[in-house]
C-alpha atoms as a PDB file:
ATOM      1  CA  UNK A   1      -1.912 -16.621  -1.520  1.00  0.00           C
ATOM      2  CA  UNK A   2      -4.224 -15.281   1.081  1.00  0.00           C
ATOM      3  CA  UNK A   3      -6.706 -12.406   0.540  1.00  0.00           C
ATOM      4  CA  UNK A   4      -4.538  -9.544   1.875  1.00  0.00           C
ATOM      5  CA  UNK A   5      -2.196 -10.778  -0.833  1.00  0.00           C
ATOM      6  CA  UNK A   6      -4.137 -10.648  -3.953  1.00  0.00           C
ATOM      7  CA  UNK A   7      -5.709  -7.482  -2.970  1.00  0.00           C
ATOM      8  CA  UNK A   8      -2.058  -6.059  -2.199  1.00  0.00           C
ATOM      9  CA  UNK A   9      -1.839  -7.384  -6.403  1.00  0.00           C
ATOM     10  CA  UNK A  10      -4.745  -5.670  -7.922  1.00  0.00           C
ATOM     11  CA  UNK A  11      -4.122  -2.548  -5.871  1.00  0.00           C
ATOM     12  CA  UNK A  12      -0.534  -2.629  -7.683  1.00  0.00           C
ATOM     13  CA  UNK A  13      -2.184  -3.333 -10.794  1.00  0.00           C
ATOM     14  CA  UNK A  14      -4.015   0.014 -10.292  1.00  0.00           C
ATOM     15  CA  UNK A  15      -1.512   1.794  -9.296  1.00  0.00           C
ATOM     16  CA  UNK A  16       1.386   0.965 -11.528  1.00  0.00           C
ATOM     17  CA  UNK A  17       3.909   0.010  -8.225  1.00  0.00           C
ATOM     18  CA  UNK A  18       4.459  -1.989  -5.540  1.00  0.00           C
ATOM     19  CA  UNK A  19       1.948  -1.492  -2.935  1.00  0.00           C
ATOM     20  CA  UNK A  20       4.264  -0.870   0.273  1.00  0.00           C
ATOM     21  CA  UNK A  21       1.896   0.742   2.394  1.00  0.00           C
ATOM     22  CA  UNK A  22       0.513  -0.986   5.870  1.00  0.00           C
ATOM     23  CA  UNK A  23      -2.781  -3.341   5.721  1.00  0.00           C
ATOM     24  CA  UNK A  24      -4.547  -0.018   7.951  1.00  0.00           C
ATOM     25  CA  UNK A  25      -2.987   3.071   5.966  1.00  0.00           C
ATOM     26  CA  UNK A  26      -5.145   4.900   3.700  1.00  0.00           C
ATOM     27  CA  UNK A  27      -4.675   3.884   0.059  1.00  0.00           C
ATOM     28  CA  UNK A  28      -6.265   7.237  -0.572  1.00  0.00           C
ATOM     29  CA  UNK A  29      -4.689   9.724   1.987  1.00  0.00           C
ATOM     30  CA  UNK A  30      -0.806   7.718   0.882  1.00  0.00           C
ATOM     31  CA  UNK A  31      -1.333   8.707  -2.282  1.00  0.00           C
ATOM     32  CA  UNK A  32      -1.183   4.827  -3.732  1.00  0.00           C
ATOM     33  CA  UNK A  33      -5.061   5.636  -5.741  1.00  0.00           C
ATOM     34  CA  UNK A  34      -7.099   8.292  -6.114  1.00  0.00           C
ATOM     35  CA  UNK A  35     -11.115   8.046  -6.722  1.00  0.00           C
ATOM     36  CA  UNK A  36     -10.578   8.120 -10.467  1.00  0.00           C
ATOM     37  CA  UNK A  37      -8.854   4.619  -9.603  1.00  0.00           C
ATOM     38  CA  UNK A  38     -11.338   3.150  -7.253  1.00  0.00           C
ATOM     39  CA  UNK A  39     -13.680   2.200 -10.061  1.00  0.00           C
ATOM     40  CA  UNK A  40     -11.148   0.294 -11.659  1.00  0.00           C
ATOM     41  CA  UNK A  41     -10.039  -1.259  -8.564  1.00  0.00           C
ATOM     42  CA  UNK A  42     -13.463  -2.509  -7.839  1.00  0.00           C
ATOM     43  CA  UNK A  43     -13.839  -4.213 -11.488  1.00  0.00           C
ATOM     44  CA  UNK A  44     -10.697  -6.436 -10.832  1.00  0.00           C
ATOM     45  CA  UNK A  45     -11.956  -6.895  -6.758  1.00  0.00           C
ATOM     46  CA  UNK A  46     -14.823  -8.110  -8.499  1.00  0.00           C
ATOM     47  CA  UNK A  47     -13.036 -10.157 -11.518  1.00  0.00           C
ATOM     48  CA  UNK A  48     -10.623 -11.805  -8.895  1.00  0.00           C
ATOM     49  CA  UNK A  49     -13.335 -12.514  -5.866  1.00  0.00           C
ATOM     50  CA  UNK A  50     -15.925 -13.856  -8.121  1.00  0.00           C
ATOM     51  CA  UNK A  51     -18.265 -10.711  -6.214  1.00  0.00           C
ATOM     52  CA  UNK A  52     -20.716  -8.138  -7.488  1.00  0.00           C
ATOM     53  CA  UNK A  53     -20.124  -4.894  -5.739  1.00  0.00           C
ATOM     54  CA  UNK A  54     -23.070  -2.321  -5.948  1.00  0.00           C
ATOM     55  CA  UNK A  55     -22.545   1.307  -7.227  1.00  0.00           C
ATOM     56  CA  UNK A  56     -23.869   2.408  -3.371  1.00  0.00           C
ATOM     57  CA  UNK A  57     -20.579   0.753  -2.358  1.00  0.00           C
ATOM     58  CA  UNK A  58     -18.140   2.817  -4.209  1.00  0.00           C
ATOM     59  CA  UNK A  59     -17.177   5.204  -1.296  1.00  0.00           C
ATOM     60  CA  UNK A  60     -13.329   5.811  -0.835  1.00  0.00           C
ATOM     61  CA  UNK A  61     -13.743   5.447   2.874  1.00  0.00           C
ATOM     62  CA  UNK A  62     -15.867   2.294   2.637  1.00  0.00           C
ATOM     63  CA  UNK A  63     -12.569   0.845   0.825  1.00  0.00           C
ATOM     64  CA  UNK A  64      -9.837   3.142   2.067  1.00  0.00           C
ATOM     65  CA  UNK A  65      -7.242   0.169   3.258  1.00  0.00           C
ATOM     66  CA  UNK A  66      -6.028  -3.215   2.063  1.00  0.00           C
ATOM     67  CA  UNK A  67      -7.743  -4.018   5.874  1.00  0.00           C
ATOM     68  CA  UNK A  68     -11.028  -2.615   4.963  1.00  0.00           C
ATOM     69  CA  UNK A  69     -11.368  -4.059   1.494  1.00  0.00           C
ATOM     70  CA  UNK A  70     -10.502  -7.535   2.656  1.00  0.00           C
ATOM     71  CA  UNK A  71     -13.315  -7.016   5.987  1.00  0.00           C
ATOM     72  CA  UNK A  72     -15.445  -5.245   3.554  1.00  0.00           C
ATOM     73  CA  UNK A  73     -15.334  -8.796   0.449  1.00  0.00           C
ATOM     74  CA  UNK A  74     -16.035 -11.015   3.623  1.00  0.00           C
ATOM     75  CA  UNK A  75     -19.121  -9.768   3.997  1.00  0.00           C
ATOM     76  CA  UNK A  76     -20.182 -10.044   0.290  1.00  0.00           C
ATOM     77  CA  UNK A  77     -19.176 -13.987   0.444  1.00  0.00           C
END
């Protein structure tokens, strides 16, 4: 399973649904999570990727896409 993949699982996880949505569309703007969600979706990113993320991190647009959360856990590796 390659990253895209499990992020596309813990996204759904979040969100209750199949993630459908484009690697570039906004998770945010399509409605998939809202910011409540983003903290929760960060615990499992973190859980599943073996990362820390810090609380400076936790920006909607920082995270915003399946695209930007996999560029975004590259960096942390």
């Amino acid at each position: 399973m390659d990253m895209q993949e499990r992020i596309r699982g813990i996204i759904a996880k979040i969100a209750k649904r199949e993630v459908t949505i484009g690697p570039d569309e906004s998770l945010f703007d399509s409605g998939v999570l809202d910011s409540f969600a983003l903290i929760d979706m960060v615990g499992l990113m973190e859980h599943e990727f073996q990362v820390k993320i810090p609380d400076s991190d936790l920006n909607p647009r920082k995270l915003s896409s399946i695209s930007r959360i996999e560029s975004y856990l590259e960096t942390l590796k």
